[in-house]
C-alpha atoms as a PDB file:
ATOM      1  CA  UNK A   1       0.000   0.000   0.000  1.00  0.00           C
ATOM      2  CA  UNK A   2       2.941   2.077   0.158  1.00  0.00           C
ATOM      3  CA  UNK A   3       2.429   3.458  -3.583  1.00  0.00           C
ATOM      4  CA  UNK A   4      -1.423   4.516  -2.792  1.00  0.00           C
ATOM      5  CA  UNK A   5      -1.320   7.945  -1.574  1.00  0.00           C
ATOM      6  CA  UNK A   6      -4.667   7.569  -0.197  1.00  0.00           C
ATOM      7  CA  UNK A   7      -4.475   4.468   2.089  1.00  0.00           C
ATOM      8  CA  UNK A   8      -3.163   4.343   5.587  1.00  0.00           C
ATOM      9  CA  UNK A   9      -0.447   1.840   7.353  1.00  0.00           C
ATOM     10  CA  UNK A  10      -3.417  -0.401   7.510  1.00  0.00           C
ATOM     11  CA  UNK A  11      -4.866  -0.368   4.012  1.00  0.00           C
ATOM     12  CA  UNK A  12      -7.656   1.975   4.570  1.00  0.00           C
ATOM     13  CA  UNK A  13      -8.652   5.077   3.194  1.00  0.00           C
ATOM     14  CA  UNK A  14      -7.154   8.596   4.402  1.00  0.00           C
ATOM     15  CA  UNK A  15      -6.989  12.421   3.699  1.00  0.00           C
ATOM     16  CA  UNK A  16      -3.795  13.032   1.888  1.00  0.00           C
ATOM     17  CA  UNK A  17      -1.951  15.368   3.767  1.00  0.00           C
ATOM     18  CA  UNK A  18      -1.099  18.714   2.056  1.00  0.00           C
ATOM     19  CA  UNK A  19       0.061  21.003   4.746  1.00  0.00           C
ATOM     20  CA  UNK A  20       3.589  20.913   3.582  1.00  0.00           C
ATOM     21  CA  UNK A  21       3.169  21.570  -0.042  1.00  0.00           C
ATOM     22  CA  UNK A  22       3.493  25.619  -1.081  1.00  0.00           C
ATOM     23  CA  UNK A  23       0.512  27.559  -1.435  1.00  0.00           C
ATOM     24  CA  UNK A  24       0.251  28.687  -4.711  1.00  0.00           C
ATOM     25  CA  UNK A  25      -2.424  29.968  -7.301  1.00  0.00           C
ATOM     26  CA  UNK A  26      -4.231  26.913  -8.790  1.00  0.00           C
ATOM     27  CA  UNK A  27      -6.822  27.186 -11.563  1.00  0.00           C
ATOM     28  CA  UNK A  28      -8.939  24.516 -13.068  1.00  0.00           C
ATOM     29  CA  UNK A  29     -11.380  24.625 -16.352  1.00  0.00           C
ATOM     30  CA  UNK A  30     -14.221  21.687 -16.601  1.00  0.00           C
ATOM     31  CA  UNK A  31     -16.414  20.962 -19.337  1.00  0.00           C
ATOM     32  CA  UNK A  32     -19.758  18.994 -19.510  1.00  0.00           C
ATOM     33  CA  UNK A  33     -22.914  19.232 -21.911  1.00  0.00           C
ATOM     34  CA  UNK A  34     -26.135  18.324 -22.122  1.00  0.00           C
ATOM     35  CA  UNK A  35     -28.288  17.724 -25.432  1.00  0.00           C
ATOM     36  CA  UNK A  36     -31.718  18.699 -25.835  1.00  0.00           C
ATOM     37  CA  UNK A  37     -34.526  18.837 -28.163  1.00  0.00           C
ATOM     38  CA  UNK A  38     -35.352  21.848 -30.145  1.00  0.00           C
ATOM     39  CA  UNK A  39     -38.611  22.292 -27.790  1.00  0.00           C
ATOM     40  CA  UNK A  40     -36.444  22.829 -24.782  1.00  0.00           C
ATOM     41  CA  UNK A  41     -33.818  25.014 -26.574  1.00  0.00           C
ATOM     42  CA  UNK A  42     -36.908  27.530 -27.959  1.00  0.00           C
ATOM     43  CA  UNK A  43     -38.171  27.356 -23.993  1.00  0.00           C
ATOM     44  CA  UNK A  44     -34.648  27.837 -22.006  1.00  0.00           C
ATOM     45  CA  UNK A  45     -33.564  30.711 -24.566  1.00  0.00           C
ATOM     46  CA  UNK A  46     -36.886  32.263 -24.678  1.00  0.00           C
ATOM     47  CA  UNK A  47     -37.074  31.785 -20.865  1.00  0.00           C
ATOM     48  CA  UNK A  48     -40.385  30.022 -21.185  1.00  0.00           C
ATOM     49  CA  UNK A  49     -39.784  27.205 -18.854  1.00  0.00           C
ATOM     50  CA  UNK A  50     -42.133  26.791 -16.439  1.00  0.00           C
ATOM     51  CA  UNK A  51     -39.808  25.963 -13.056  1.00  0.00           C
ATOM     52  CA  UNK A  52     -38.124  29.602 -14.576  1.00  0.00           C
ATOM     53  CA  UNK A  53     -34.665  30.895 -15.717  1.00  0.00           C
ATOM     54  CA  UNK A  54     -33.405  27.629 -16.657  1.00  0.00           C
ATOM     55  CA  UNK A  55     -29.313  29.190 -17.194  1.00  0.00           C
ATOM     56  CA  UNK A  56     -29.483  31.401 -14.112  1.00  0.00           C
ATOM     57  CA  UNK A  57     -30.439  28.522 -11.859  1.00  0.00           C
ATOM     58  CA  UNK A  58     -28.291  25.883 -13.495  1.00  0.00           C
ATOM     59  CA  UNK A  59     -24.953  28.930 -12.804  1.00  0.00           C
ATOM     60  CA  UNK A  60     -26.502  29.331  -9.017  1.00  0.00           C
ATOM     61  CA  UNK A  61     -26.621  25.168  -8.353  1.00  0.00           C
ATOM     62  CA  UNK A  62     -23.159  24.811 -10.501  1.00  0.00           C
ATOM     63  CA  UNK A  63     -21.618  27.663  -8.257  1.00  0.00           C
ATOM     64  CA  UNK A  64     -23.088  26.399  -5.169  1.00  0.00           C
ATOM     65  CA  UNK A  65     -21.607  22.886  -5.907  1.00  0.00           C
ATOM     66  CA  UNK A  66     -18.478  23.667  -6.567  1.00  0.00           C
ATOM     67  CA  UNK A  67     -18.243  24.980  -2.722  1.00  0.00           C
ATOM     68  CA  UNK A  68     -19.505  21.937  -1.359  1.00  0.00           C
ATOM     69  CA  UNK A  69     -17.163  19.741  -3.871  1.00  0.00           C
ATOM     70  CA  UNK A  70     -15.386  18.425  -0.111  1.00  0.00           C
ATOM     71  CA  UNK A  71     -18.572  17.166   1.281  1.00  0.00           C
ATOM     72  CA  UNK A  72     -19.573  14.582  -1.397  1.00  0.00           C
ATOM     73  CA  UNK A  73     -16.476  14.389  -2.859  1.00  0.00           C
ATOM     74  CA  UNK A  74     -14.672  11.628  -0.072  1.00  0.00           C
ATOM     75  CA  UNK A  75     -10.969  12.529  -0.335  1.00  0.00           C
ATOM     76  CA  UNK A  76     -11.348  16.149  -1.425  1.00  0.00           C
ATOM     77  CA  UNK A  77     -10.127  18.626   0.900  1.00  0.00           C
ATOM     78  CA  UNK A  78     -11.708  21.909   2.083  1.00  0.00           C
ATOM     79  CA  UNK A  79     -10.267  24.797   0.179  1.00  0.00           C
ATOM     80  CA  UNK A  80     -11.002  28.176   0.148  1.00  0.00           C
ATOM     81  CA  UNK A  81     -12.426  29.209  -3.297  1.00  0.00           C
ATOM     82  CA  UNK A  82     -11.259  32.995  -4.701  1.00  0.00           C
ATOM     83  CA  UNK A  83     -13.102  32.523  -7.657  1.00  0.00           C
ATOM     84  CA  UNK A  84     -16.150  30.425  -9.431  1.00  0.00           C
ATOM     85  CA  UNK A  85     -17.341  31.595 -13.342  1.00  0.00           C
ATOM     86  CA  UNK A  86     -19.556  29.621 -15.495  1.00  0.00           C
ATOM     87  CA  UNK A  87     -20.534  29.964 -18.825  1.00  0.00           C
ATOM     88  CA  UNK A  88     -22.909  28.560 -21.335  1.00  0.00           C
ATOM     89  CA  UNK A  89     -22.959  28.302 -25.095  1.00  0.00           C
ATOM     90  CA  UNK A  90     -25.374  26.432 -27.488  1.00  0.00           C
ATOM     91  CA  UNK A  91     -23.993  24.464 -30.615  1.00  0.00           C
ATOM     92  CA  UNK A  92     -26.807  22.765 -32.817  1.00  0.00           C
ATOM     93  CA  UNK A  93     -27.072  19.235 -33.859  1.00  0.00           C
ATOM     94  CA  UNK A  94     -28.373  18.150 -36.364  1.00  0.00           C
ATOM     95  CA  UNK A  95     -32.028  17.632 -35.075  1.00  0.00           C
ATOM     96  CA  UNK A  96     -30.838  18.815 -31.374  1.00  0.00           C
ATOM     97  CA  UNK A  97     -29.159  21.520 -29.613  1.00  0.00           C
ATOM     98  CA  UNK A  98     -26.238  20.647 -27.390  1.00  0.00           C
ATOM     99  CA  UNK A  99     -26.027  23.276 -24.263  1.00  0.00           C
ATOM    100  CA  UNK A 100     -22.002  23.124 -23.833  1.00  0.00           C
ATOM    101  CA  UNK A 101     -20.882  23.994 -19.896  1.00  0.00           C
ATOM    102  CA  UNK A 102     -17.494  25.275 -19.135  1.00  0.00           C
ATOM    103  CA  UNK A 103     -16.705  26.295 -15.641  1.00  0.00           C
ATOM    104  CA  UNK A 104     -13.515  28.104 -14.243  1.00  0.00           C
ATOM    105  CA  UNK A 105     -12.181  27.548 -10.481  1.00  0.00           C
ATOM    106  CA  UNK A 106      -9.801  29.663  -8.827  1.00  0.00           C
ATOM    107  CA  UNK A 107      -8.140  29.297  -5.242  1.00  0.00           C
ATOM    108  CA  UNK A 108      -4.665  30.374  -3.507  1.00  0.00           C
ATOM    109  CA  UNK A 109      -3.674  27.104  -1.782  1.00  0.00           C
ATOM    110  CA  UNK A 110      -1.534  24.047  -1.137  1.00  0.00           C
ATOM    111  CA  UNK A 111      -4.190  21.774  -3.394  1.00  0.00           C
ATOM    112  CA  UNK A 112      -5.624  22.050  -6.679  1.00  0.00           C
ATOM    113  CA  UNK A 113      -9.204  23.141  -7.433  1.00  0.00           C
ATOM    114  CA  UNK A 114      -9.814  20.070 -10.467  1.00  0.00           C
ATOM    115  CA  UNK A 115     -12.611  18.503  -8.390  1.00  0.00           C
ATOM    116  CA  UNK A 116     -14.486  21.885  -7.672  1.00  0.00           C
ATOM    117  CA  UNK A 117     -14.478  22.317 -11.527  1.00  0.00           C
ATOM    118  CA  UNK A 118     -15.947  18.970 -12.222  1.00  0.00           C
ATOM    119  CA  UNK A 119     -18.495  19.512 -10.007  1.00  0.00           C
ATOM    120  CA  UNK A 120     -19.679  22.551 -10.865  1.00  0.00           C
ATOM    121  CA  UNK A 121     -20.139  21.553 -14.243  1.00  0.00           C
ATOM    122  CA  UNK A 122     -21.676  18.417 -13.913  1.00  0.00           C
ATOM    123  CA  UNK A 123     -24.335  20.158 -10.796  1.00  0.00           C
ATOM    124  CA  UNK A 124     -25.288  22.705 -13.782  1.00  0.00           C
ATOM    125  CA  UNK A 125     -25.930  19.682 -16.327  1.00  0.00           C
ATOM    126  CA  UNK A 126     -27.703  18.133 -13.949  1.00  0.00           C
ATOM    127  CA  UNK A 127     -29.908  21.238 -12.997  1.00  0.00           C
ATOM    128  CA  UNK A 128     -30.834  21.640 -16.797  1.00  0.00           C
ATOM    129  CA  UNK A 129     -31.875  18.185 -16.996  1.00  0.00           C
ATOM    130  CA  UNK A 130     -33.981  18.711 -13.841  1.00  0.00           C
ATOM    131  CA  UNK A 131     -35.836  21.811 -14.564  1.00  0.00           C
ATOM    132  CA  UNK A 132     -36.122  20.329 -18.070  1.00  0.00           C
ATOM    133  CA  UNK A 133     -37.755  16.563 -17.372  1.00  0.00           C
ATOM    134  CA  UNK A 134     -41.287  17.855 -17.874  1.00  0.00           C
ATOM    135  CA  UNK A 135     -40.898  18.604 -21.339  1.00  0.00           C
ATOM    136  CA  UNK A 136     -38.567  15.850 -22.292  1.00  0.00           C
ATOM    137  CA  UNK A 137     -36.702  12.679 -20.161  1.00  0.00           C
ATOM    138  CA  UNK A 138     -35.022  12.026 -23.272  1.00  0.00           C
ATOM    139  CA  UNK A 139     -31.876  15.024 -22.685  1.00  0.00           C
ATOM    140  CA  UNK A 140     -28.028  13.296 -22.575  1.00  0.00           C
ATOM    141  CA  UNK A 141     -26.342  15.134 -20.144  1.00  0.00           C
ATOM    142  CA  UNK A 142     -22.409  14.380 -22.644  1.00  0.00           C
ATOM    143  CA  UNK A 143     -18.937  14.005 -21.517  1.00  0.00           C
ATOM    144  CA  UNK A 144     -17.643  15.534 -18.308  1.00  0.00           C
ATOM    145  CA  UNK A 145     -13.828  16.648 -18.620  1.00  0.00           C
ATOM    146  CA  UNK A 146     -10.913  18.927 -17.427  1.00  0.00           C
ATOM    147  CA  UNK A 147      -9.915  21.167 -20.103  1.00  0.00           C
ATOM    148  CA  UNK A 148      -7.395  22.763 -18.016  1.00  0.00           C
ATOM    149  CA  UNK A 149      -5.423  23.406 -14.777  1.00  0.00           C
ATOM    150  CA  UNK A 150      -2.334  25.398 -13.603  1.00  0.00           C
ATOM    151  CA  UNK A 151      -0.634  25.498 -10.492  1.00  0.00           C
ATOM    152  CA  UNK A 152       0.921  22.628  -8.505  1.00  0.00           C
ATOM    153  CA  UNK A 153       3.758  20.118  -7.922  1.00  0.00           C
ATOM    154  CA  UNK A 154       2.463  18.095 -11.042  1.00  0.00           C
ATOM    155  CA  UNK A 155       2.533  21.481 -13.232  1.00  0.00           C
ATOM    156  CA  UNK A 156       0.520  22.955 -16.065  1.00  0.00           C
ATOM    157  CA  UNK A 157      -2.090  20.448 -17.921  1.00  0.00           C
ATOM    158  CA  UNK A 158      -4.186  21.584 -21.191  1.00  0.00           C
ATOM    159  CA  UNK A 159      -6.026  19.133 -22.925  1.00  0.00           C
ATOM    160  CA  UNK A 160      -4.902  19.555 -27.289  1.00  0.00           C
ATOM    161  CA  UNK A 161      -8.719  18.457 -28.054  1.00  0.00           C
ATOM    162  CA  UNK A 162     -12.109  18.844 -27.133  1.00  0.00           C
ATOM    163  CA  UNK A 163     -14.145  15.832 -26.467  1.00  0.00           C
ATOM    164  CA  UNK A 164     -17.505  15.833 -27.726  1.00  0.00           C
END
């Protein structure tokens, strides 16, 4: 168990321990999507969905997320969060519109803020799907990815291509 940086002396799971690496800034850029029909794109950009503002609500629940990322998240550590941003952009499909979600983390720290990206993007696909449902069950929330981080012993990371 020695390799496993998240196992104890006795094979069960721990906190790593990050007090002695240096505080520096760490960023982190996550994507997700979700796919809709064209009945629910003509309702969220016309803002005539019924539970309401489908993109404010879906920025509020990613935002909120991200600062709870340590409580559902076992092995993530509390960090203090200096900045959340999320931003939305439709792409259409053929018969469908894909609602593309990219979310940008900020903190000072001695750990990186990858997880609190992730999370935030996936809570805002998920909050589209939900305030959605009524009108069709049949959205596809798509791949959930880093696109980016800096900061940390491991260094810079950009990923060449999109997924889609």
């Amino acid at each position: 168990m020695a390799d496993f940086t998240h196992f104890n002396h006795e094979g069960r799971a721990k906190m790593v321990d990050v007090s002695d690496k240096p505080e520096t800034t760490r960023t982190a850029v996550a994507h997700s999507s979700i796919t809709v029909n064209r009945e629910i794109y003509e309702k969220v950009t016309g803002n005539l969905m019924k539970k309401g503002d489908v993109l404010s609500v879906a920025q509020v629940a990613g935002i909120m997320a991200c600062k709870k990322t340590s409580e559902i998240i076992p092995m993530c550590h509390p960090i203090p969060l200096t900045g959340i941003d999320i931003s939305f952009s439709w792409e259409e499909e053929e018969a469908d519109y894909r609602l593309n979600i990219e979310t940008m983390v900020k903190t000072k720290g001695n750990t990186g803020v990858e997880m609190e990206a992730l999370t935030a993007a996936s809570a805002a696909a998920l909050t589209v799907y939900d305030m959605c449902k009524a009108v069709d069950k049949g959205m596809v929330i798509g791949k959930t990815y880093l696109v980016e981080k800096t900061g940390g012993k491991n260094g810079d990371f950009k990923r060449e291509t999109p997924l889609k």
